[in-house]
Structure formats: structure tokens, C-alpha cells
C-alpha atoms as a PDB file:
ATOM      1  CA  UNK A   1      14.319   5.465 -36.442  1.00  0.00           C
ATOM      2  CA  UNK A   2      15.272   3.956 -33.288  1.00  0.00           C
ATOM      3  CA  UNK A   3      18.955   5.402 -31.655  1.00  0.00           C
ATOM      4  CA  UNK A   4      21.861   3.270 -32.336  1.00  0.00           C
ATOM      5  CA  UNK A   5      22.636   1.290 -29.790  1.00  0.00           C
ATOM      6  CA  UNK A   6      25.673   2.466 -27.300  1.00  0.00           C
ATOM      7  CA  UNK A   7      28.832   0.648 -27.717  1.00  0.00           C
ATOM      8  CA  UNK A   8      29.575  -1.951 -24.905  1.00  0.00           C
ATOM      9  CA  UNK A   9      32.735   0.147 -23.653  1.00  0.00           C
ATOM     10  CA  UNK A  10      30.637   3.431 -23.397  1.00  0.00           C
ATOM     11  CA  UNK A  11      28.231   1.263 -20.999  1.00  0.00           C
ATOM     12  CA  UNK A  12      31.536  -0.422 -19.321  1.00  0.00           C
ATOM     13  CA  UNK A  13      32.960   3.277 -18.692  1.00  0.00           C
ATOM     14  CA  UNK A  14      29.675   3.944 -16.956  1.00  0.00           C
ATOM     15  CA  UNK A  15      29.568   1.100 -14.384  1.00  0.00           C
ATOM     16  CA  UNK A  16      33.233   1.531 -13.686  1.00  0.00           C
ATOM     17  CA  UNK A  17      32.317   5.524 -13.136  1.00  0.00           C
ATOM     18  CA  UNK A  18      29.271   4.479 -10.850  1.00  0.00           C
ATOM     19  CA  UNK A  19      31.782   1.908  -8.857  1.00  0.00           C
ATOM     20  CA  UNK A  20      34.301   4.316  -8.192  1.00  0.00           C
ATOM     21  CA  UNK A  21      31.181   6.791  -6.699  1.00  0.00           C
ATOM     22  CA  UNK A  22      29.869   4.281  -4.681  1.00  0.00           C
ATOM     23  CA  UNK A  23      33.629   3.441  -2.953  1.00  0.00           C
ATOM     24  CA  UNK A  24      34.193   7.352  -2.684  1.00  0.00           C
ATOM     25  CA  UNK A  25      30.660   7.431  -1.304  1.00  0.00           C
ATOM     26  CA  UNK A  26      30.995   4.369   1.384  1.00  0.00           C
ATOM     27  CA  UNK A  27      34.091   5.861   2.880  1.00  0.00           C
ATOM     28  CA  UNK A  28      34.353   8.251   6.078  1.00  0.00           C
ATOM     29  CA  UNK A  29      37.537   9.641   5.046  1.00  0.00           C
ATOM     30  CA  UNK A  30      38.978  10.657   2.126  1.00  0.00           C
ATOM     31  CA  UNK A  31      40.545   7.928  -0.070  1.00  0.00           C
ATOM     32  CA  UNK A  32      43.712   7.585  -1.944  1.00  0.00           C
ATOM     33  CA  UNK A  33      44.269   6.641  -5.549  1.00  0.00           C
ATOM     34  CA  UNK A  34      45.190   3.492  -4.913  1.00  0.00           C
ATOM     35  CA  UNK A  35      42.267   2.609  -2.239  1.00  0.00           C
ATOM     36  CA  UNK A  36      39.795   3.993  -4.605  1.00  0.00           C
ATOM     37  CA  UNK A  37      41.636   1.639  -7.361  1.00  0.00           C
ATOM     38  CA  UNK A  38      41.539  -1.356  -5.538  1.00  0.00           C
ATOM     39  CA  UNK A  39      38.026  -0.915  -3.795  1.00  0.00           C
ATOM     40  CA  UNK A  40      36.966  -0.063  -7.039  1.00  0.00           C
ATOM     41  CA  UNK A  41      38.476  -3.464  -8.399  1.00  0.00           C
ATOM     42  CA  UNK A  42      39.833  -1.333 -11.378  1.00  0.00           C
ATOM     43  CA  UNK A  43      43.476  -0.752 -12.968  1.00  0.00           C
ATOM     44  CA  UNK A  44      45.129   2.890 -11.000  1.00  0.00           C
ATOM     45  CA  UNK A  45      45.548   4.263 -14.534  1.00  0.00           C
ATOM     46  CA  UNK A  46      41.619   3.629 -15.611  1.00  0.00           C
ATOM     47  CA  UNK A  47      40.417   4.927 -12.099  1.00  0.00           C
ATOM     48  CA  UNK A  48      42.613   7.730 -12.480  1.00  0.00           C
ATOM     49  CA  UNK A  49      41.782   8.998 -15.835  1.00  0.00           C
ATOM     50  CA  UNK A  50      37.774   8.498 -14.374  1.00  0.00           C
ATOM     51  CA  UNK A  51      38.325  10.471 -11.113  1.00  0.00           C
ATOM     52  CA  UNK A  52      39.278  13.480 -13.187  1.00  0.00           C
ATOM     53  CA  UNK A  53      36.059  13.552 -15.203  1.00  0.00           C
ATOM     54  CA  UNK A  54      34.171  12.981 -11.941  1.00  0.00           C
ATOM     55  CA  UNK A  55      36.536  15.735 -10.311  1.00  0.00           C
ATOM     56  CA  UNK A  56      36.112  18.201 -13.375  1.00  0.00           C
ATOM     57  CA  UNK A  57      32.187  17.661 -13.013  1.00  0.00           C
ATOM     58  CA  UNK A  58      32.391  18.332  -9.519  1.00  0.00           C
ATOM     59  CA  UNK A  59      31.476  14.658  -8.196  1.00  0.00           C
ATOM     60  CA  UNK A  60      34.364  14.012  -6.341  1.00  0.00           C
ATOM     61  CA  UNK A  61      36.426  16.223  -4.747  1.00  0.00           C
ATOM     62  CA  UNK A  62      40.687  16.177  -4.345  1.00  0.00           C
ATOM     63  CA  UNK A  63      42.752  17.572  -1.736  1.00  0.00           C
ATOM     64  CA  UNK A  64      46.007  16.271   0.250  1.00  0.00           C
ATOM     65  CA  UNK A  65      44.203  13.398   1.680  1.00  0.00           C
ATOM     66  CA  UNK A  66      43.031  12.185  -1.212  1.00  0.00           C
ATOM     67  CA  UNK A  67      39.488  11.970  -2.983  1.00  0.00           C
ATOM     68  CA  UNK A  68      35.881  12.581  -1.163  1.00  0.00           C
ATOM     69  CA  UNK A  69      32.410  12.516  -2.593  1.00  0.00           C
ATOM     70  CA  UNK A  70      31.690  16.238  -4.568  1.00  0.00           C
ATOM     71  CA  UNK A  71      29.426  19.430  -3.810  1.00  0.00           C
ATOM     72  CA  UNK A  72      28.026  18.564  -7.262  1.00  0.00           C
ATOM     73  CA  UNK A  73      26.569  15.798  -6.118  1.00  0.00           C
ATOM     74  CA  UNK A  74      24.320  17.703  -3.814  1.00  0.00           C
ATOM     75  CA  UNK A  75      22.516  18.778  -6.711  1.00  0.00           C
ATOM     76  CA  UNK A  76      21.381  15.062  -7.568  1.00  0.00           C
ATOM     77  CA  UNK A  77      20.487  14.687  -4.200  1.00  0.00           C
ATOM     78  CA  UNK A  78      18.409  17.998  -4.126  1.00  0.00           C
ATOM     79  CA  UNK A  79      16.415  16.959  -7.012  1.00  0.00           C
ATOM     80  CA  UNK A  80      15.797  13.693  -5.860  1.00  0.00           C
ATOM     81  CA  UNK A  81      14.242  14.772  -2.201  1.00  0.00           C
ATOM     82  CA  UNK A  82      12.038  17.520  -3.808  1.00  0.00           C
ATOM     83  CA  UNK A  83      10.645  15.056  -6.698  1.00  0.00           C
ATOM     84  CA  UNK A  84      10.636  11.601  -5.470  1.00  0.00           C
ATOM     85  CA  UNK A  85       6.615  10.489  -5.178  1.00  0.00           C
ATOM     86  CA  UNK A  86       7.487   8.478  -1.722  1.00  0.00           C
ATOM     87  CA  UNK A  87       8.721  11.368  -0.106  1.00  0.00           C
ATOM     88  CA  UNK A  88       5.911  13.710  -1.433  1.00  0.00           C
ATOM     89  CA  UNK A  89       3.719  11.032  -0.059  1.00  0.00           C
ATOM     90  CA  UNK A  90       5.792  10.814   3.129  1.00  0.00           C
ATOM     91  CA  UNK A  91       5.862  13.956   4.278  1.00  0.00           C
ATOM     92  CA  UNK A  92       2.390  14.781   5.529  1.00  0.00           C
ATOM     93  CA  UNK A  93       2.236  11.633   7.215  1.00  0.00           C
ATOM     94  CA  UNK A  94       5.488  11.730   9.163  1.00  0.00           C
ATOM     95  CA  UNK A  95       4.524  15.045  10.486  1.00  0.00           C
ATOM     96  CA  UNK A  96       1.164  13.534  11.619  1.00  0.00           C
ATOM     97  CA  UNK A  97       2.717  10.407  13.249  1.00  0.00           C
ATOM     98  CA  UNK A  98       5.660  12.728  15.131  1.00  0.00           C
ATOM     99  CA  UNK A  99       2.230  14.392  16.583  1.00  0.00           C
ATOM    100  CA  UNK A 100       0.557  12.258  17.745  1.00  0.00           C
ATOM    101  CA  UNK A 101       3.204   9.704  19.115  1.00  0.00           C
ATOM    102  CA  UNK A 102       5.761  12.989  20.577  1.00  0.00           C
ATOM    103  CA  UNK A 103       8.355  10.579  18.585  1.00  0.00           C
ATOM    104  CA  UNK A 104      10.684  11.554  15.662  1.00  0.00           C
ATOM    105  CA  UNK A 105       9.526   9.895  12.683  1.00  0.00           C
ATOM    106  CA  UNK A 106      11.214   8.287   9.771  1.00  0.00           C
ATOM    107  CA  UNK A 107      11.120   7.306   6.415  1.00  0.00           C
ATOM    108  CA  UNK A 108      14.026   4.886   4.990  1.00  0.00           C
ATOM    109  CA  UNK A 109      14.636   3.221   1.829  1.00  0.00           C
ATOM    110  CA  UNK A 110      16.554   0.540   1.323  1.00  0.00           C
ATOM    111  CA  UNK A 111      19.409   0.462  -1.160  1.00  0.00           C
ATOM    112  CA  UNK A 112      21.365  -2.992  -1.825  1.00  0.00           C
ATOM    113  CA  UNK A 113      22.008  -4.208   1.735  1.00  0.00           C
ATOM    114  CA  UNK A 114      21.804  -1.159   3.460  1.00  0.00           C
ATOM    115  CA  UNK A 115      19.047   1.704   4.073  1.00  0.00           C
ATOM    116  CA  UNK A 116      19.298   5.626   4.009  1.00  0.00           C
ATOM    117  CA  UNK A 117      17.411   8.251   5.738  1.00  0.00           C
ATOM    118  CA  UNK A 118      15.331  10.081   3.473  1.00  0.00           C
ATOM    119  CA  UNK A 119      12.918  12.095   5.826  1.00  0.00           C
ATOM    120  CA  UNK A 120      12.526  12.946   9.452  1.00  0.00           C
ATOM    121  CA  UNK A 121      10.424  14.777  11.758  1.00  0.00           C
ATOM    122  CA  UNK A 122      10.987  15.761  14.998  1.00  0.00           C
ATOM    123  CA  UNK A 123       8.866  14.498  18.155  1.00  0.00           C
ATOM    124  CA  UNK A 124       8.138  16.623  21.050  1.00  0.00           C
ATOM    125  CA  UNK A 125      11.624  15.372  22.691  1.00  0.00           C
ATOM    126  CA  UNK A 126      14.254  15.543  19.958  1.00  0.00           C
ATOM    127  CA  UNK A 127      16.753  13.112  19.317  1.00  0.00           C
ATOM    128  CA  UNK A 128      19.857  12.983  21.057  1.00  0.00           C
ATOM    129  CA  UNK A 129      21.550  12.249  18.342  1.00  0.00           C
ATOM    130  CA  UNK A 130      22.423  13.179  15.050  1.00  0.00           C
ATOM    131  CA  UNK A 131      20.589  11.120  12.028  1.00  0.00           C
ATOM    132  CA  UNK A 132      21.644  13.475   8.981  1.00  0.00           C
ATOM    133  CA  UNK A 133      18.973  12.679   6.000  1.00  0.00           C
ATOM    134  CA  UNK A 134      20.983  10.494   3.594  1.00  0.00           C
ATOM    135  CA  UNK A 135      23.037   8.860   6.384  1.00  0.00           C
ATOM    136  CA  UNK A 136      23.681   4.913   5.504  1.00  0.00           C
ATOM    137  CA  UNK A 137      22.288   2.224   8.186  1.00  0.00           C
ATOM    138  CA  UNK A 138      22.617  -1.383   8.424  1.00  0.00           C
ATOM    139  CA  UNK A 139      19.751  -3.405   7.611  1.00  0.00           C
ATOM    140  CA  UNK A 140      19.791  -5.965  10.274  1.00  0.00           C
ATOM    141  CA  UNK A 141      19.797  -3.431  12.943  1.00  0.00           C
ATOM    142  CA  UNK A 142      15.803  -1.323  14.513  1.00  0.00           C
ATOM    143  CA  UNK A 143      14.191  -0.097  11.459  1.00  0.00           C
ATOM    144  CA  UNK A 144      16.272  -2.543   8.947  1.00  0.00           C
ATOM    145  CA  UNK A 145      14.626  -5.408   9.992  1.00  0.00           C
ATOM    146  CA  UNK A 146      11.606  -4.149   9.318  1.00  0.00           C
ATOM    147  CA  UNK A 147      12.638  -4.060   5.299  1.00  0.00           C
ATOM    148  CA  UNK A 148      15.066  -7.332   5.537  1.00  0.00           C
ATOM    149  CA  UNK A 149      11.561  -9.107   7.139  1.00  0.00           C
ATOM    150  CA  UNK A 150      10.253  -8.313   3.136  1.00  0.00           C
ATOM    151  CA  UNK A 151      12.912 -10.004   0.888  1.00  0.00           C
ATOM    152  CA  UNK A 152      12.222 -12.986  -0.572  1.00  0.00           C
ATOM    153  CA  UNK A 153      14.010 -16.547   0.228  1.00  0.00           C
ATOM    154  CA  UNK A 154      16.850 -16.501  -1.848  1.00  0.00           C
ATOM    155  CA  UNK A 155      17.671 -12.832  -1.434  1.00  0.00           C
ATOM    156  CA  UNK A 156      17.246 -12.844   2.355  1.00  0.00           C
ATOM    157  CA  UNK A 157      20.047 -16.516   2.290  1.00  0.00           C
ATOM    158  CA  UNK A 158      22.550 -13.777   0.331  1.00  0.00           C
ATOM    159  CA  UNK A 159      22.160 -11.224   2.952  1.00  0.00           C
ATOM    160  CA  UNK A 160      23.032 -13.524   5.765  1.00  0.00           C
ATOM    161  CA  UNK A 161      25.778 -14.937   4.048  1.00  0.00           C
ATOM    162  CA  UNK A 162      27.255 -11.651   3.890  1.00  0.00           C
ATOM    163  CA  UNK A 163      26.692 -10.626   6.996  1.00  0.00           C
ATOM    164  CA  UNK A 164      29.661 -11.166   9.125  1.00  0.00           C
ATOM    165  CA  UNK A 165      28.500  -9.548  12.092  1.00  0.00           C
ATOM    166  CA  UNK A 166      25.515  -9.371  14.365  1.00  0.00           C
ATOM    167  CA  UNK A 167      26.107  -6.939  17.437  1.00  0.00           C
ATOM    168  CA  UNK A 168      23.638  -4.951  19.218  1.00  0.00           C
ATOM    169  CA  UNK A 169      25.544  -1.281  20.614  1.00  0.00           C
ATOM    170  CA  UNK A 170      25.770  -3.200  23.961  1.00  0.00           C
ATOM    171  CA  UNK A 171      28.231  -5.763  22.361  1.00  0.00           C
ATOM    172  CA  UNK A 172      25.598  -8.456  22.513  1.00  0.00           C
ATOM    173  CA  UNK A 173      25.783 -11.009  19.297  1.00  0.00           C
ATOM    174  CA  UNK A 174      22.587 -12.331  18.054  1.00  0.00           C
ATOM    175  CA  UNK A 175      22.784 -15.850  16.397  1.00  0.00           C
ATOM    176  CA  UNK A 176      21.346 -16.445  12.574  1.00  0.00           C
ATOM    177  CA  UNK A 177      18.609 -18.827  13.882  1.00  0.00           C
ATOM    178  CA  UNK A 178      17.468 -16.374  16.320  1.00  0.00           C
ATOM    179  CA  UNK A 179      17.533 -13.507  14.061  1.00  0.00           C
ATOM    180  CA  UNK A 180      15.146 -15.685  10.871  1.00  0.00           C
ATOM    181  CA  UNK A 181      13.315 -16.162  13.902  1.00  0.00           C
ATOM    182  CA  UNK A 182      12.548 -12.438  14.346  1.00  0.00           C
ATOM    183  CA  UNK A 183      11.972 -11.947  11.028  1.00  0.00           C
ATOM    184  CA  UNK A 184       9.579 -14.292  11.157  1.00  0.00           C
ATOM    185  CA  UNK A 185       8.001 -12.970  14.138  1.00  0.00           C
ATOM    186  CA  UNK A 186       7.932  -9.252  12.010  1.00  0.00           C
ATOM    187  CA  UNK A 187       6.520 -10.650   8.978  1.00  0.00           C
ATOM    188  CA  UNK A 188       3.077 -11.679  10.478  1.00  0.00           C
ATOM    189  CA  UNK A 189       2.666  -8.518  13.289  1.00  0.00           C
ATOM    190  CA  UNK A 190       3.670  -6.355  10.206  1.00  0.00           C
ATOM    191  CA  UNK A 191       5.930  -4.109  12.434  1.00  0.00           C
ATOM    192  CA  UNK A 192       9.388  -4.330  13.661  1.00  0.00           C
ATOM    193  CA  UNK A 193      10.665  -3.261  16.979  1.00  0.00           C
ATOM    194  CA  UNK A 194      14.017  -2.356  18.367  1.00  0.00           C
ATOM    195  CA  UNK A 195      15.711  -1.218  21.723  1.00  0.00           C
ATOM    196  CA  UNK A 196      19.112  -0.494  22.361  1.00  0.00           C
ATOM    197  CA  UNK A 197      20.370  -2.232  19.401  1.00  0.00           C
ATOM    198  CA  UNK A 198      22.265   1.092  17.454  1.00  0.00           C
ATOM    199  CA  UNK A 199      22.496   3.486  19.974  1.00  0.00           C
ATOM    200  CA  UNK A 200      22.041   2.156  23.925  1.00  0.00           C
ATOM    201  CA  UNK A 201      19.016   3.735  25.770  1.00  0.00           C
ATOM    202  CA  UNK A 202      16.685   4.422  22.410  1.00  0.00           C
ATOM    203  CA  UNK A 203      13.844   2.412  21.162  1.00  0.00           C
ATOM    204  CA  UNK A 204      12.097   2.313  17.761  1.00  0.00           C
ATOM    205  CA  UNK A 205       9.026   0.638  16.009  1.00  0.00           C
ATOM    206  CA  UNK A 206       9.132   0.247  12.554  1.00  0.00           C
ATOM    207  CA  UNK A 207       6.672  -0.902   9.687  1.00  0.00           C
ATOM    208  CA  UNK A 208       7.233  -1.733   5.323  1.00  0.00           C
ATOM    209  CA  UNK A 209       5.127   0.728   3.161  1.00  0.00           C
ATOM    210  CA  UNK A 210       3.290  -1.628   0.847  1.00  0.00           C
ATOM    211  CA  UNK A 211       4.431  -1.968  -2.396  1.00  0.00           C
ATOM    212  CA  UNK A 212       1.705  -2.658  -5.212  1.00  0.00           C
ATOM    213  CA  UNK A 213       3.012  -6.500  -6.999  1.00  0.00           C
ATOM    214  CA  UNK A 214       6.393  -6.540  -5.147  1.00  0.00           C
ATOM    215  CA  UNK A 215       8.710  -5.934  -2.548  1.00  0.00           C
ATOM    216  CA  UNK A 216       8.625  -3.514   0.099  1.00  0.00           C
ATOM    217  CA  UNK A 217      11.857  -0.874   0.374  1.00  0.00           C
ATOM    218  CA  UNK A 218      10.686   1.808   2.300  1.00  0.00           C
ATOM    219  CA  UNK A 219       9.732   1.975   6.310  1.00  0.00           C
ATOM    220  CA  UNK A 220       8.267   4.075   8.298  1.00  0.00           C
ATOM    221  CA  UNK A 221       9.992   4.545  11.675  1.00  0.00           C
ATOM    222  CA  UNK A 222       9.123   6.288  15.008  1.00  0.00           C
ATOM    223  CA  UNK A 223      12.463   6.894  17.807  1.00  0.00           C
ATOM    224  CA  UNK A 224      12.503   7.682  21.023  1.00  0.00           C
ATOM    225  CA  UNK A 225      14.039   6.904  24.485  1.00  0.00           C
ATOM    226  CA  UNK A 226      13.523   3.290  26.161  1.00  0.00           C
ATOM    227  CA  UNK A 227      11.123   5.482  28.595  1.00  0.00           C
ATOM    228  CA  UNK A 228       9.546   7.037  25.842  1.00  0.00           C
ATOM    229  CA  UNK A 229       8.959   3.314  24.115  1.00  0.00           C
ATOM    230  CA  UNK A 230       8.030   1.195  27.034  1.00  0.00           C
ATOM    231  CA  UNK A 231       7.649  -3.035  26.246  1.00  0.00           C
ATOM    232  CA  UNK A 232       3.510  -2.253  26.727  1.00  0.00           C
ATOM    233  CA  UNK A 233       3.074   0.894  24.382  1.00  0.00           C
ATOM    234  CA  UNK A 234       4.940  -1.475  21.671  1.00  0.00           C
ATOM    235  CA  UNK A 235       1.737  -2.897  20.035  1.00  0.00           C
ATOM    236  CA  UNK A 236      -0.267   0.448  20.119  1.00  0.00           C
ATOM    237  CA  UNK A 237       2.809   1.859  18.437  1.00  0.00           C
ATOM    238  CA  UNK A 238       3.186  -0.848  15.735  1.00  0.00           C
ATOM    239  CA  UNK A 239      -0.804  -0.636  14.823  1.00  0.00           C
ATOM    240  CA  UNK A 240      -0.187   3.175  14.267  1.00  0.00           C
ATOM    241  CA  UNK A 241       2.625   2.522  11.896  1.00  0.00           C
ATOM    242  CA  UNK A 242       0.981   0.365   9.858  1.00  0.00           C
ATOM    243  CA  UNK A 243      -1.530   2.528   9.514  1.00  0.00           C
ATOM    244  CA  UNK A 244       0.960   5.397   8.694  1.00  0.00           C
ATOM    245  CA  UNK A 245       2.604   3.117   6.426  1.00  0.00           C
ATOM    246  CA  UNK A 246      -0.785   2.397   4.294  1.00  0.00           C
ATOM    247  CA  UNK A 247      -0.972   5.657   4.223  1.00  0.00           C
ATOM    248  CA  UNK A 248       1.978   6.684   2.448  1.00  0.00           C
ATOM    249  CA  UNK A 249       1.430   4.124   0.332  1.00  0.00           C
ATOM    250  CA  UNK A 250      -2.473   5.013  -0.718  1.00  0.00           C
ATOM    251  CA  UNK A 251      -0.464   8.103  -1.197  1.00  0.00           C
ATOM    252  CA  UNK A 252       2.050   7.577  -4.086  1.00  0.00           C
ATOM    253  CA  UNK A 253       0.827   8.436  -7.303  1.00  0.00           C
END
């Protein structure tokens, strides 16, 4: 016999319970009640009485400022980097392309309109920054593009509608046209490429691992300094991260 089908307000309890995670998990500071109510879009005394399950199962966390993302869910987290067939994939290849480029390489994957770090590997000059593995980036911005390039027509006119700003780290604003225009541009080299536009002086290339029958979420990156990236090592860079991004791909069980 097949299982009885879950009552409406069990699944309702469950998308409030992930919407409440995901406002706790967007934040940089610790949120009141009342934030996480309203963010949440959800009545205090129903976000309330879900916090304390969440708190109880160690997925959020309380103190005097108010409510922060849990140690339990590290454990998700944990399981998810040591069993996830892109990153198994990933792995070996990043290390190869940090190698032979002296670059730190990345792997994203994108998540709604935003990407996360999953993996990185250090290049013969590390960073000089600080790019903690499950740290949220914009999509529009150096290795972003190279995954916003991939959505089709109707989902790429909802991202730019919601995207209020365009700034590079140098304060310059980009216009829509000119920005279709570079996705454009992306979309038949098969590589992005990005300097200065998160954090001034760096430089990144950036290609989609191939999906099989849809869209691409996950890119490969390489980082380093506007030295380190100069305008004429751009194309050899961009040929060796599409091959590193077939790779991963021929990869994935």
C-alpha cells in the first residue's frame, strides 16, 4: 500500500520552517523575533512557536541579540560536502587547475539568485582574502556571470528585474543593456571573465560545468591578482576552464 498522503498543514509547517532558516541564514547578525517574523512574512506567534523546534533541534541558535543560524546545522552541511557527486567530481580537478595556473580555484553552485562556494584550492600565491566555503555571492558579479550567462529567457528577465543594483567594488554602475550584452558575449566564448568587480585589484575567469538535458549551476573559477590575470593570458585561461569544466562534468556519476 502506498503511504497516506501528508496533510496540507504538515507540508505548510514545513515551508514556513524552511522560510524562517533561510531569513536566519541570509542575515549577518543575529535577528530578533520580530525581524525573523516579518522577513519571514509569518504571524510572531507561528514563527515563535517554529524557532523553538528549530532551537530545540539545534538549527538556530538564541542569545541576547536574538536568533542566528545553529551548530546543528553544520552537520547537514558536513554530509552534503563529503557526498555530493559534483564535489567528488570537483575535487581532483580543482587541485589540477590551481597547479597548473598558480591560481586558487573554485567550484560554485548556484542557489536561487545567488551562488555559494563549495570548494577551493589554493594557487601558488594565496588569496588575500577570505572566501569561507559556503559563503553567499551575487550572481551578476566575476564568477556569477558565468552561471546567469546559462538561464533561459524568461528566468534571466526575472533576475534583472530584481536586481536593483549593478556596482563593480570601484563604485562603477553597469547599465542592463550593457550587462545582456556580456552575457551574450559569455555565452558563445563559453567562459566568463572578471577584474576588479568584488574586490579591487583581483581578476577571475570563470566557465559553466555542463549539465546533461538542462541548465548549468555550477562553475568552475580560477582568482588571482590583476598581475597574476593579465588582459592577454585571458583566453589561454578561459580554454583551460572549459576544459576543467568538461571535466568535472565527464566526472559525475
Amino acid at each position: 500500500m502506498s503511504e497516506p498522503a501528508k496533510p496540507a498543514t504538515s507540508m505548510r509547517s514545513l515551508e514556513r520552517a524552511i522560510d524562517i532558516l533561510e531569513v536566519i541564514d541570509s542575515s549577518h547578525h543575529a535577528l530578533r523575533l520580530t525581524d525573523v517574523a516579518r522577513q519571514a512574512g509569518l504571524p510572531i506567534p507561528t514563527a515563535q512557536r517554529i524557532l523553538g523546534v528549530l532551537e530545540a533541534r539545534g538549527r538556530v541558535e538564541r542569545d541576547a541579540n536574538g536568533y542566528r543560524p545553529g551548530v546543528g546545522l553544520v552537520f547537514g552541511a558536513h554530509a552534503y560536502l563529503t557526498t555530493s557527486p559534483l564535489l567528488n567530481a570537483a575535487r581532483p580537478v580543482l587541485q589540477d587547475l590551481a597547479a597548473a595556473t598558480g591560481l586558487t580555484a573554485s567550484l560554485f553552485k548556484r542557489i536561487g539568485w545567488s551562488r555559494v562556494v563549495l570548494a577551493r584550492v589554493s594557487g601558488a600565491a594565496p588569496l588575500r582574502y577570505e572566501l569561507p566555503i559556503g559563503e553567499r555571492l551575487p550572481l551578476h558579479l566575476g564568477a556569477g556571470k558565468a552561471l546567469t550567462a546559462q538561464m533561459p529567457e524568461d528566468e534571466l528577465a526575472q533576475f534583472l528585474d530584481q536586481l536593483t543594483a549593478h556596482t563593480y567594488a570601484d563604485g562603477s554602475a553597469v547599465s542592463r543593456d550593457d550587462f545582456v550584452a556580456e552575457l551574450a558575449t559569455i555565452r558563445t566564448r563559453g567562459y566568463s571573465h572578471a577584474r576588479g568587480e568584488r574586490e579591487p585589484g583581483m581578476a577571475s575567469v570563470a566557465a559553466p560545468v555542463p549539465a546533461s538535458g538542462g541548465e548549468a549551476t555550477a562553475a568552475v573559477q580560477v582568482t588571482g591578482t590583476a598581475a597574476d590575470v593579465p588582459e592577454e593570458r585571458v583566453p589561454e585561461l578561459g580554454a583551460e576552464l572549459r576544459r576543467a569544466a568538461i571535466a568535472i562534468s565527464r566526472r559525475i556519476p
